[in-house]
N, C-alpha and C. Protein backbone atom coordinates (compact mmCIF):
# COMPACT_ATOMS: atom_id res chain seq x y z
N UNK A 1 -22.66 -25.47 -45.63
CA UNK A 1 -22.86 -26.87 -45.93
C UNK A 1 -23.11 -27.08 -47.42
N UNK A 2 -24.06 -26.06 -47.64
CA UNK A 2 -24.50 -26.78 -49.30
C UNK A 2 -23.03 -26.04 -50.46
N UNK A 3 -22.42 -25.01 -49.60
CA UNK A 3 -20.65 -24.80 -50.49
C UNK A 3 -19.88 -26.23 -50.28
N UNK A 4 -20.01 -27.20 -49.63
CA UNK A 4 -19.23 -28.11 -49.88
C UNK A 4 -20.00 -29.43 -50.25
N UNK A 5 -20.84 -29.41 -50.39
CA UNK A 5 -21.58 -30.27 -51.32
C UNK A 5 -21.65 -29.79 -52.73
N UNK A 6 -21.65 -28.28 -52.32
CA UNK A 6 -21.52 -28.16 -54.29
C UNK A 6 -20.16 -28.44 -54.69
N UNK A 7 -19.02 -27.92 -54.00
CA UNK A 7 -17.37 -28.26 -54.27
C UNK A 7 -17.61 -30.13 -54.64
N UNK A 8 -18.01 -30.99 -54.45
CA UNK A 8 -17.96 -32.13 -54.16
C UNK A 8 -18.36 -32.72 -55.56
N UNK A 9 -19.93 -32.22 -55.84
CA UNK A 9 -20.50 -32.44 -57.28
C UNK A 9 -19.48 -31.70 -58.52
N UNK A 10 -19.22 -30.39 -58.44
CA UNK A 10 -18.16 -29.94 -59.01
C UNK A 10 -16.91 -30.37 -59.37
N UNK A 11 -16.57 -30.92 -58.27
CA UNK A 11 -14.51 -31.76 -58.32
C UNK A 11 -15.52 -33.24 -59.23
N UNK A 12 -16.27 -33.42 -58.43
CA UNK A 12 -16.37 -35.02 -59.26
C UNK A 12 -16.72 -35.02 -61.02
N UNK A 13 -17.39 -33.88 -61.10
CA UNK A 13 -17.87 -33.87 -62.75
C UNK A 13 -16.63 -33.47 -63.64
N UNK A 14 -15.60 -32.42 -62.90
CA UNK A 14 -14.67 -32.12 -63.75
C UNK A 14 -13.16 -33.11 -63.61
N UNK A 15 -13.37 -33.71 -62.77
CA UNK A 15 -12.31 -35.23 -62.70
C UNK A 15 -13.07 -35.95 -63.86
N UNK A 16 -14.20 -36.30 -63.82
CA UNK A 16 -14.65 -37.03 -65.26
C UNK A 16 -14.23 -36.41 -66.92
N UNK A 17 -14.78 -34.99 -66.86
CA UNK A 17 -14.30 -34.47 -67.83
C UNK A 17 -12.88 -34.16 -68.19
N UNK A 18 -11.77 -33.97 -67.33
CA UNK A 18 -10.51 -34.27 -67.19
C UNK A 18 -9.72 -35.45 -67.87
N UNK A 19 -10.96 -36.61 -67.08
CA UNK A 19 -10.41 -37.95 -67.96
C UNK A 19 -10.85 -38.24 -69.25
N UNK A 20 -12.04 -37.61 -69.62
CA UNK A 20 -12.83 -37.53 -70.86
C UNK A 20 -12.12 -37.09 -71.82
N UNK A 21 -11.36 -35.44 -71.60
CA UNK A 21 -10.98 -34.46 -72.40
C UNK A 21 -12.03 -33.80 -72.57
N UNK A 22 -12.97 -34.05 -72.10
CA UNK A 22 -13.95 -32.83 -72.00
C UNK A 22 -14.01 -31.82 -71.38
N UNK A 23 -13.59 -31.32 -70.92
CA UNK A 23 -13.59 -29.96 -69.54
C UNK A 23 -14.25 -28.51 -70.25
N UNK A 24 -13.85 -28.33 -71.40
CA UNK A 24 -14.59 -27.32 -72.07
C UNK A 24 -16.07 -27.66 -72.50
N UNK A 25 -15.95 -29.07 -73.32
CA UNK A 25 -17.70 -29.24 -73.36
C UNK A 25 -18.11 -29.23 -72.81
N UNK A 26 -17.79 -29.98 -71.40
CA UNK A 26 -18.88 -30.14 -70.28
C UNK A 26 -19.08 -28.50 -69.97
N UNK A 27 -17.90 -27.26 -69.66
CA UNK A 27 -18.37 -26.15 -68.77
C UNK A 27 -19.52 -25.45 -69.89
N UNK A 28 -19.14 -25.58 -71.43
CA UNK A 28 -20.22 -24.74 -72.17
C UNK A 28 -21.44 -25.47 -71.81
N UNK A 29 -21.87 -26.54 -71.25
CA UNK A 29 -22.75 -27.35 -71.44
C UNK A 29 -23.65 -26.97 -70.03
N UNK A 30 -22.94 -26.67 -68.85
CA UNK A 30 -23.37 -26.68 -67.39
C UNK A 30 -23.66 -25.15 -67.60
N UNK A 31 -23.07 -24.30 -69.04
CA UNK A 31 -23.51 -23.01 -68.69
C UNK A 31 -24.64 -22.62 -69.77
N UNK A 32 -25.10 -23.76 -70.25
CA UNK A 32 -26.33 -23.86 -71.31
C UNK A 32 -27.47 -24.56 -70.03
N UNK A 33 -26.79 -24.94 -69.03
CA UNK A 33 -28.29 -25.60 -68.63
C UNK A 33 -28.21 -24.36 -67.43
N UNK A 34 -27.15 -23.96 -66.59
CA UNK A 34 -27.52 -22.74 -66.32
C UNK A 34 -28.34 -21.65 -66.34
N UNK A 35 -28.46 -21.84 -68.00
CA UNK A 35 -29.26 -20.42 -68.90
C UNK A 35 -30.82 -21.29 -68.51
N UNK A 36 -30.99 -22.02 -69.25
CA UNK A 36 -31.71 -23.35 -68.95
C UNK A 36 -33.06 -22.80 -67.63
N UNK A 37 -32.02 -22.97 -66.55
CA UNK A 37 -32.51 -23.11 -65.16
C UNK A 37 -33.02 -21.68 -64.94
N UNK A 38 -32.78 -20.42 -65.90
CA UNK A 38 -33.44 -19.50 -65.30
C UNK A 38 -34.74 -18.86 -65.71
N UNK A 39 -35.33 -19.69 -66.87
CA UNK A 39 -36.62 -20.36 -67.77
C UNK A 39 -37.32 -20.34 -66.19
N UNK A 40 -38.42 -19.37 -65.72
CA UNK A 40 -39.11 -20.34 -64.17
C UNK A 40 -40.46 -21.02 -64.65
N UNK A 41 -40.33 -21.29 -65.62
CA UNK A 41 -41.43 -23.10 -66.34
C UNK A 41 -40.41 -24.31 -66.08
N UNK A 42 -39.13 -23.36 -66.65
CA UNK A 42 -38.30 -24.92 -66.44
C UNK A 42 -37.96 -25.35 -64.76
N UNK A 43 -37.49 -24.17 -64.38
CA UNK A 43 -36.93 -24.41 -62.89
C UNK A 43 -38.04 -25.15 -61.82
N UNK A 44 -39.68 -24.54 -62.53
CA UNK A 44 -40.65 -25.05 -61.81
C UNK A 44 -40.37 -26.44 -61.53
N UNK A 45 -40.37 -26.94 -63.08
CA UNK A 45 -40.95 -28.74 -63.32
C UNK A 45 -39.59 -29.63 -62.81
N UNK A 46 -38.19 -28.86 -62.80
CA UNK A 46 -37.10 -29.47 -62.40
C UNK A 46 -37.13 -29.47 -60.63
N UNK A 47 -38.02 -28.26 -59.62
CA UNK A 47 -37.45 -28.59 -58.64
C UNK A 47 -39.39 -29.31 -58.03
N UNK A 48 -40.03 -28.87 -58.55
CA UNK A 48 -40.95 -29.40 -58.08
C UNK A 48 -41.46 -30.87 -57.59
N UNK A 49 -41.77 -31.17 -56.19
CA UNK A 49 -41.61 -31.92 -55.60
C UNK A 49 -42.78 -32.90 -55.82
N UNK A 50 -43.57 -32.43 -56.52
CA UNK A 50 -44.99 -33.02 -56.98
C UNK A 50 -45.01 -33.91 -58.05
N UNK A 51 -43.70 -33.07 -58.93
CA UNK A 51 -43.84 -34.65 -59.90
C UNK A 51 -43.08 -35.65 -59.92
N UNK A 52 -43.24 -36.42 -60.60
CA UNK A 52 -42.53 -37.83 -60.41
C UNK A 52 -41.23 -37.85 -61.41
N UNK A 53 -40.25 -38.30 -60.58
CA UNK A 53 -38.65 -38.17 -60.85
C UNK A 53 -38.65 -39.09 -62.24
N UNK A 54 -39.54 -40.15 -62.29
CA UNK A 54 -39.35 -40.42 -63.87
C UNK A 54 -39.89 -39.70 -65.03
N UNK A 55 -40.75 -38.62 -65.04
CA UNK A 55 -41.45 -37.78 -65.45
C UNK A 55 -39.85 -36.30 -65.56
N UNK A 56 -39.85 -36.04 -64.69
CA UNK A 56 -38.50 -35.20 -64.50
C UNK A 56 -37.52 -35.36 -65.92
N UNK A 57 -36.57 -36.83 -65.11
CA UNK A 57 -35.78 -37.66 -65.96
C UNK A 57 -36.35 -37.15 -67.64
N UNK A 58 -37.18 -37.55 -67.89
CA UNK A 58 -37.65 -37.76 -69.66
C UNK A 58 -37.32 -36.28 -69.58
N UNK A 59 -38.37 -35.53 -68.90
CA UNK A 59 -38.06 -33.99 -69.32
C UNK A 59 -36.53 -33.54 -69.22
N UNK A 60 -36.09 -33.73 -68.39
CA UNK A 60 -34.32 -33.60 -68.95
C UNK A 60 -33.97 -34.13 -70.16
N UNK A 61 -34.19 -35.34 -70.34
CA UNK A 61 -34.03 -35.63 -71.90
C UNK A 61 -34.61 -35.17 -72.66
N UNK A 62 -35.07 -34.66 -72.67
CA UNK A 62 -35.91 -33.91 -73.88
C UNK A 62 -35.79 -32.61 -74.16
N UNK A 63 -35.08 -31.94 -72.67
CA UNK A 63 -34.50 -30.72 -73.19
C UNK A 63 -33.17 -30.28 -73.35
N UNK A 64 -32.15 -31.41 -72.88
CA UNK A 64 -30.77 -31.77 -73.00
C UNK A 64 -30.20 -32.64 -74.90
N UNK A 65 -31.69 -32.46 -75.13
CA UNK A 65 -31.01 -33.42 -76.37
C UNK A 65 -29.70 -32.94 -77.45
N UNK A 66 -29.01 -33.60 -77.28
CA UNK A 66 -27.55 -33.03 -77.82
C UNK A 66 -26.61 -32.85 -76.87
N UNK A 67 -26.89 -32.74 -76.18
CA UNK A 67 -25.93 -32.86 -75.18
C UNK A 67 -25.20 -34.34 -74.12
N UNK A 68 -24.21 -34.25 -74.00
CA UNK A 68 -23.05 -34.95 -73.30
C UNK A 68 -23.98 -35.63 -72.83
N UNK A 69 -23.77 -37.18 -72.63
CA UNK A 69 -24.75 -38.26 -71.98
C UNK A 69 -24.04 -37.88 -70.25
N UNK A 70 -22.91 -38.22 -70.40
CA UNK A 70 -22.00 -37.80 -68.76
C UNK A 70 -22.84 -36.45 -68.01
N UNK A 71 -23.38 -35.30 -68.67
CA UNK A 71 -23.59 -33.83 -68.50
C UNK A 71 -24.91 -34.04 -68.21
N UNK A 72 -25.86 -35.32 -68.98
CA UNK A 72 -27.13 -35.67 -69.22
C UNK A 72 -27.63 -36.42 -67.47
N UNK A 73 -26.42 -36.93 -67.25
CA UNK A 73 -26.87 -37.98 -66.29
C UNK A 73 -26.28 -37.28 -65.07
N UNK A 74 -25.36 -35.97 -65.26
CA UNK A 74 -25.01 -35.62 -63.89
C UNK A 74 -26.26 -34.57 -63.51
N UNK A 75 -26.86 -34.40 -64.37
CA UNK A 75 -28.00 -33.03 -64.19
C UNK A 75 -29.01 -34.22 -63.40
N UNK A 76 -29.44 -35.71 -63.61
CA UNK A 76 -30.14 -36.23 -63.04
C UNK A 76 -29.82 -36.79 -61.91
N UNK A 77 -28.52 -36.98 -61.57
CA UNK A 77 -28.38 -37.16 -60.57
C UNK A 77 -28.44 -36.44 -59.35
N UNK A 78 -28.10 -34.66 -60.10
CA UNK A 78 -28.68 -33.67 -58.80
C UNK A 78 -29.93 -33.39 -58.43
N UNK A 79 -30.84 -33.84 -59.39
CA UNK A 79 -32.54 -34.26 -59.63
C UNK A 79 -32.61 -35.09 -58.77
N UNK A 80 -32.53 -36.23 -58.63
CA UNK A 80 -32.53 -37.32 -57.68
C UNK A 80 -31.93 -37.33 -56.10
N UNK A 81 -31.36 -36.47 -56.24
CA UNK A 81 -31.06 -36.07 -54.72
C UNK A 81 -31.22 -34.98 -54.07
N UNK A 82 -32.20 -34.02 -54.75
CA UNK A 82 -32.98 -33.05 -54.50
C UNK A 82 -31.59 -32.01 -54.21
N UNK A 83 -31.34 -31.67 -55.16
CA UNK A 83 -29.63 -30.87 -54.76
C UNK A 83 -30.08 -29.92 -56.30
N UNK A 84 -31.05 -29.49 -56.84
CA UNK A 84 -31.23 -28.93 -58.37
C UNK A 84 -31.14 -27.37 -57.73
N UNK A 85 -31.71 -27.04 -56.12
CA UNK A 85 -31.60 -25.52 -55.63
C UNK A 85 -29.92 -25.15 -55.32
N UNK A 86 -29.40 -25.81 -55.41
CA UNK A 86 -27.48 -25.77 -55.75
C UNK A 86 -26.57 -25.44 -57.20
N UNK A 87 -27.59 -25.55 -58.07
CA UNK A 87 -27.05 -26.16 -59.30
C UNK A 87 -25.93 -24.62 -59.51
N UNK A 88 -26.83 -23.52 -59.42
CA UNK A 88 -25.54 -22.80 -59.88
C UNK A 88 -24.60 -22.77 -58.41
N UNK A 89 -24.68 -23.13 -57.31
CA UNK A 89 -23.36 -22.90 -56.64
C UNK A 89 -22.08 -24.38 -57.33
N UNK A 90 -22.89 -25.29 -57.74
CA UNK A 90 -22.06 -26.54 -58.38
C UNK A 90 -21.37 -25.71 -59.48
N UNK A 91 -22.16 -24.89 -60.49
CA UNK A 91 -21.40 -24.07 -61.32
C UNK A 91 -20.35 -23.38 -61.22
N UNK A 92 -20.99 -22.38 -60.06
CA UNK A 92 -19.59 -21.63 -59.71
C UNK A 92 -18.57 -22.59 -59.51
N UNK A 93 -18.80 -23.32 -58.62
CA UNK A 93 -17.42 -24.41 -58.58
C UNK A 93 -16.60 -24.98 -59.29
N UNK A 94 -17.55 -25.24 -60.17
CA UNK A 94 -16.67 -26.21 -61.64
C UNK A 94 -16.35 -24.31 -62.11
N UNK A 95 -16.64 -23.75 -62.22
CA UNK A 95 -16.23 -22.48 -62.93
C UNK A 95 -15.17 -22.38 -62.26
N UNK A 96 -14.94 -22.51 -61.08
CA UNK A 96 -13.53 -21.67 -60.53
C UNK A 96 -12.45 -22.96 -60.94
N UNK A 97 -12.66 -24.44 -60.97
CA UNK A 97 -11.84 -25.43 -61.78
C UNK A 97 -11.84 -25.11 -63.05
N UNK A 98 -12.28 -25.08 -63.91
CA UNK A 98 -11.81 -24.46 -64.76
C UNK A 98 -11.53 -23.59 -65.00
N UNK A 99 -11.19 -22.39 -64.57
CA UNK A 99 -10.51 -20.92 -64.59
C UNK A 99 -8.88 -21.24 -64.64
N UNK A 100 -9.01 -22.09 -62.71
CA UNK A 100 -8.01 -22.06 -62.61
C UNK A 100 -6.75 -23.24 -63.67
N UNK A 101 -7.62 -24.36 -63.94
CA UNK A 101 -6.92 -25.34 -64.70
C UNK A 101 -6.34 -24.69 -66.55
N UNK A 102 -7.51 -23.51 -66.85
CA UNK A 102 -7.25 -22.86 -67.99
C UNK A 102 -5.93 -21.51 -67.43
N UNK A 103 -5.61 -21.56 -66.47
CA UNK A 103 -4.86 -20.40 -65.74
C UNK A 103 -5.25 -18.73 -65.98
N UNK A 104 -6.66 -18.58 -65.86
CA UNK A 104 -6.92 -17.56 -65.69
C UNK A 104 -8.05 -17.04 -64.65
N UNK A 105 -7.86 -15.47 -63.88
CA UNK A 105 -8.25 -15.55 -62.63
C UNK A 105 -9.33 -13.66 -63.22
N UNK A 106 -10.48 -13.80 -62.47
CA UNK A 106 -10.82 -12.30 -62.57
C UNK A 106 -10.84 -11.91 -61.46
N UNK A 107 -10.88 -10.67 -62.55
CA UNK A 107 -10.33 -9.01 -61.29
C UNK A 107 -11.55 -8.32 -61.52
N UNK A 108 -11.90 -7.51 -59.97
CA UNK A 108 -12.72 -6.63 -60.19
C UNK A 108 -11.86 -5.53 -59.92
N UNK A 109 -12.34 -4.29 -60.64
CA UNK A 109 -10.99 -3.36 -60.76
C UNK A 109 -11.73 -1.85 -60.57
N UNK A 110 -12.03 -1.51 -58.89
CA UNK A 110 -13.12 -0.47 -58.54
C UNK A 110 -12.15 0.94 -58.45
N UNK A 111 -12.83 1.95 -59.82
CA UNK A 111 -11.83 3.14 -59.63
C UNK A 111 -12.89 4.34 -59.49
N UNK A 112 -12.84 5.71 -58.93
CA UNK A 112 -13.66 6.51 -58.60
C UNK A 112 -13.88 7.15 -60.38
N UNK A 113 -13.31 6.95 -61.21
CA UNK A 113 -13.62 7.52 -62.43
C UNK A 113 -13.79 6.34 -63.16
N UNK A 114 -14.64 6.45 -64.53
CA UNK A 114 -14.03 5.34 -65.35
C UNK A 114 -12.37 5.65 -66.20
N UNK A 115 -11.92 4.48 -66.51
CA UNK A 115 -10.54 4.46 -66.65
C UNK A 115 -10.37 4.20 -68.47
N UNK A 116 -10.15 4.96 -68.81
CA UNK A 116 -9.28 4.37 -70.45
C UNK A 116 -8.70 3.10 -71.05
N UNK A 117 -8.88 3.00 -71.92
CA UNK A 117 -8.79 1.33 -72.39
C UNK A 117 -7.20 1.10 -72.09
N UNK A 118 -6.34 2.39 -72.44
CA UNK A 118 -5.14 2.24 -72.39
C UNK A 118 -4.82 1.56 -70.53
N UNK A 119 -4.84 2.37 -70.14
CA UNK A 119 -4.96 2.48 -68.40
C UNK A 119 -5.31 1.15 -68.11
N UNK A 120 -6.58 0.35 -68.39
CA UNK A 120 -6.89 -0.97 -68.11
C UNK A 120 -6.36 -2.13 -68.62
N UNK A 121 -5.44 -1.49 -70.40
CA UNK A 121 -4.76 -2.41 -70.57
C UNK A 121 -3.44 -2.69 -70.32
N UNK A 122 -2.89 -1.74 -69.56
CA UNK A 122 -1.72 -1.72 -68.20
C UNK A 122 -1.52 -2.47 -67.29
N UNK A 123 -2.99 -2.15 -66.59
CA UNK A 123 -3.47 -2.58 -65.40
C UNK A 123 -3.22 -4.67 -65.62
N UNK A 124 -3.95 -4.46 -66.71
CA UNK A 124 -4.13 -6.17 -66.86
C UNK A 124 -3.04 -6.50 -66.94
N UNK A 125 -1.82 -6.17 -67.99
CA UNK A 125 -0.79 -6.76 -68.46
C UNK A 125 0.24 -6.93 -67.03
N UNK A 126 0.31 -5.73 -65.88
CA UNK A 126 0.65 -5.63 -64.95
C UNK A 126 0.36 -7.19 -63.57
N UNK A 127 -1.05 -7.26 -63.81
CA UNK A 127 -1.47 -8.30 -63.15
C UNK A 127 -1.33 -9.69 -63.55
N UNK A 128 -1.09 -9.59 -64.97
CA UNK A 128 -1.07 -10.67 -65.91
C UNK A 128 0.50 -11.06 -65.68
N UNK A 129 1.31 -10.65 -65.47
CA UNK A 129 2.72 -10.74 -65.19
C UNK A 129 2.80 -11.17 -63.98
N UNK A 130 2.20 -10.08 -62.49
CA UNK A 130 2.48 -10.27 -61.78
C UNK A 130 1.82 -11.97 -60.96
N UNK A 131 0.43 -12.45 -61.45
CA UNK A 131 0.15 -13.46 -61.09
C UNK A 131 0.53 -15.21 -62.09
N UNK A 132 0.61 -14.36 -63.61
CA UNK A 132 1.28 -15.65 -64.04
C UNK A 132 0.78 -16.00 -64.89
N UNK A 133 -0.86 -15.57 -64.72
CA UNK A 133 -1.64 -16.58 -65.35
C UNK A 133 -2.72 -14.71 -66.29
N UNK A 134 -3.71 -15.32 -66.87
CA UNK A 134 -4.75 -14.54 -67.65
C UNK A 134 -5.53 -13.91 -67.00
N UNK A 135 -5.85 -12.62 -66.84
CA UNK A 135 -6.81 -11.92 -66.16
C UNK A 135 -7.94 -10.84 -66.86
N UNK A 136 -8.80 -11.70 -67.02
CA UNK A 136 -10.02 -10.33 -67.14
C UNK A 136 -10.66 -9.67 -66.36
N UNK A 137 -10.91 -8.41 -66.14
CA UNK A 137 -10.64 -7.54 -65.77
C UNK A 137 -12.64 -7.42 -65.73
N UNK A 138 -13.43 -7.09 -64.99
CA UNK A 138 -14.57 -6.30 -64.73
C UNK A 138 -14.15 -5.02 -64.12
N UNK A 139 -14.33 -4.06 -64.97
CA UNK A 139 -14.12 -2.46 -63.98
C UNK A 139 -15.37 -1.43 -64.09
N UNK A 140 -15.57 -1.17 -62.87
CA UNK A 140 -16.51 -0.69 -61.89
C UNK A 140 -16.02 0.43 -61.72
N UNK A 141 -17.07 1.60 -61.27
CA UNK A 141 -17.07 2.98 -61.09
C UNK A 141 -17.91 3.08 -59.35
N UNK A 142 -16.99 3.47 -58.50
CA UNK A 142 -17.55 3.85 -57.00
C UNK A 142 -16.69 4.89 -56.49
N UNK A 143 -17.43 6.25 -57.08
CA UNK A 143 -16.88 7.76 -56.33
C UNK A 143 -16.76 7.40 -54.92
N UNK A 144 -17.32 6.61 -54.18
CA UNK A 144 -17.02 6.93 -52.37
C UNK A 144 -15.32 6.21 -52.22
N UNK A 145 -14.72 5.94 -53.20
CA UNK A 145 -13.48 5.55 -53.15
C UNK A 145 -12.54 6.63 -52.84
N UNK A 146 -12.99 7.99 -53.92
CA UNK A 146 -12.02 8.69 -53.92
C UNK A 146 -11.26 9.27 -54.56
N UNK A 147 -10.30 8.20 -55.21
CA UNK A 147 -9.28 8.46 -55.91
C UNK A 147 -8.47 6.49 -55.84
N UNK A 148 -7.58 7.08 -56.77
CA UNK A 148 -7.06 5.57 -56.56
C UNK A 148 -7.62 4.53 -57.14
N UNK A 149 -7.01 3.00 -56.89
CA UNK A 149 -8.03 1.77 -57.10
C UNK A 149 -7.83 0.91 -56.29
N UNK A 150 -9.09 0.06 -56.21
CA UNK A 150 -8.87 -0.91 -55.38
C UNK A 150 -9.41 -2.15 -56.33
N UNK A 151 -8.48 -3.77 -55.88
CA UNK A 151 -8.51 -4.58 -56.85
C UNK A 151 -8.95 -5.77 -56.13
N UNK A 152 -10.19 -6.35 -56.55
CA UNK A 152 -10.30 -7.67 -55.74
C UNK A 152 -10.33 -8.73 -56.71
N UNK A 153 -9.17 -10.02 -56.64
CA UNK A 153 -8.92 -10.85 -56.85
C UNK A 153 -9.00 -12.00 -56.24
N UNK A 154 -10.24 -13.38 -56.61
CA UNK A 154 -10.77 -13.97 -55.30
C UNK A 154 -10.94 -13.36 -54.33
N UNK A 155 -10.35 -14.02 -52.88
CA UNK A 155 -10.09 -13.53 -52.22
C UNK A 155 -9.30 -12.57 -51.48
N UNK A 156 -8.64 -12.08 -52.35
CA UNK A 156 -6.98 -10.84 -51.99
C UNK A 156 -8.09 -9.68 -52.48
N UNK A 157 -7.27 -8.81 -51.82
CA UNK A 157 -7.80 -6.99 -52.00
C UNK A 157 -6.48 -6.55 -51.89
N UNK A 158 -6.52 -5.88 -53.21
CA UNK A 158 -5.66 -5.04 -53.35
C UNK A 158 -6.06 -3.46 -53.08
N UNK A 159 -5.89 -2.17 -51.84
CA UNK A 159 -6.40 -1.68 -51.33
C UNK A 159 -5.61 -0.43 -51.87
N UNK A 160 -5.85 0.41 -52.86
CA UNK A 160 -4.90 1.63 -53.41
C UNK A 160 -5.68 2.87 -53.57
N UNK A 161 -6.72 2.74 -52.93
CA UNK A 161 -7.82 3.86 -52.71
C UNK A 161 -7.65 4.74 -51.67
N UNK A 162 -8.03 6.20 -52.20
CA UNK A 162 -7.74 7.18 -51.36
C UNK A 162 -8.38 7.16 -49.82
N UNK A 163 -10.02 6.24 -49.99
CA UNK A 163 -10.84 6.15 -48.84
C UNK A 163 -10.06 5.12 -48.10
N UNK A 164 -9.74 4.24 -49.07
CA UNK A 164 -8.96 2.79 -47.78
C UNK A 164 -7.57 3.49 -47.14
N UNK A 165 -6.90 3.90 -47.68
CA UNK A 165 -5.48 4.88 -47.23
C UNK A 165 -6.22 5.70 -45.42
N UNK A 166 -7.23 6.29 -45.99
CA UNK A 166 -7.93 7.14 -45.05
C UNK A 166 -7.90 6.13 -43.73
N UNK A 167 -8.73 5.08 -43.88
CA UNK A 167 -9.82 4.49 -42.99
C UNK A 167 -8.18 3.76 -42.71
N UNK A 168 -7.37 3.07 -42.81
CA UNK A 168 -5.99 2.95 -41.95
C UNK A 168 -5.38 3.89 -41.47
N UNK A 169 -5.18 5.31 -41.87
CA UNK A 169 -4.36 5.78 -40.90
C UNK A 169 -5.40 6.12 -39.91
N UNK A 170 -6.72 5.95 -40.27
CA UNK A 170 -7.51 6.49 -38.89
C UNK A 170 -7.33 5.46 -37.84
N UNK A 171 -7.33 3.86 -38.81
CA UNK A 171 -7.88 3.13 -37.65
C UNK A 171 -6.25 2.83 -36.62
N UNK A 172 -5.33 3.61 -37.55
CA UNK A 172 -4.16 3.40 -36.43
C UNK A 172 -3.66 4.17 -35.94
N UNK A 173 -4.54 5.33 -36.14
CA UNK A 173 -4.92 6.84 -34.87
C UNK A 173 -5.47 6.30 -33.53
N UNK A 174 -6.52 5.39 -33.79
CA UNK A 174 -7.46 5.32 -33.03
C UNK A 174 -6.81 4.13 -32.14
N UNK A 175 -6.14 3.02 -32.66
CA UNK A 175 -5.17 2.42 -32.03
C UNK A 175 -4.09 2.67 -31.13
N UNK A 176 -3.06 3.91 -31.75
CA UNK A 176 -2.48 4.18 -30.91
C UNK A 176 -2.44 5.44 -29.23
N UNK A 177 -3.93 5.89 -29.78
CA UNK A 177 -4.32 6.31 -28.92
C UNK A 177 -4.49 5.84 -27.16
């Protein structure tokens, strides 16, 4: 429930910034109050139910100063509807709109060794072709792999590991049994 209430606050702030031409200010801005929110003095006085929402309000202004009035007033509006324990799933959201509107997607890229810059910069240019768009790359080290790699992109797995190879032909041993 609260993933599609955050999708909701998310689509609506970056349709504004869309029409603005803001889409970059606003995301540096949601990832400054982000940083912001993990202050726990600040997170206290923002979710705390004790004080008074006009008291709140000022304190957002006062620690937003410089920032986007649109960015100013959407942070109070998730204040006001007690939605501030969401704020980073609203992030992620507008993060994955803008990824995708900038056309770039990350990869996590899990190999049983670490891999050479050369090797990863293969890997990317490979994925970078094959999906279209820009890919950075997080790569991770997990020996219970094996050998091989395995690639998760959103939601797709790309499965090229010696353990995943394993665990299919078993599980279609065990099937055709």
């Amino acid at each position: 429930m609260e993933q599609v209430i955050a999708k909701k606050y998310a689509r609506a702030l970056f349709n504004a910034a869309k029409e603005n031409g803001n889409i970059e200010k606003y995301y540096d801005e949601l990832k400054g109050i982000l940083n912001m929110l993990k202050n726990k003095q600040i997170y206290k006085i923002i979710t705390n139910r004790g004080i008074y929402l006009k008291q709140k309000m000022n304190f957002v202004d006062a620690i937003l100063e410089g920032y986007d009035r649109e960015v100013i007033n959407f942070l109070k509006l998730i204040i006001s509807k007690h939605r501030e324990s969401i704020f980073d799933e609203i992030f992620n959201e507008y993060n994955k709109l803008y990824m995708d509107y900038k056309g770039i997607i990350n990869a996590i890229l899990i190999s049983a060794h670490p891999l050479n810059s050369d090797t990863l910069e293969r890997i990317k240019n490979r994925l970078e072709s094959n999906f279209n768009k820009k890919v950075y790359i997080n790569s991770t080290v997990d020996e219970s792999i094996l050998g091989g790699l395995k690639i998760l992109i959103g939601n797709k797995v790309i499965d090229g590991s010696i353990k995943g190879k394993l665990d299919t032909l078993l599980k279609n041993l065990v099937t055709a049994s």
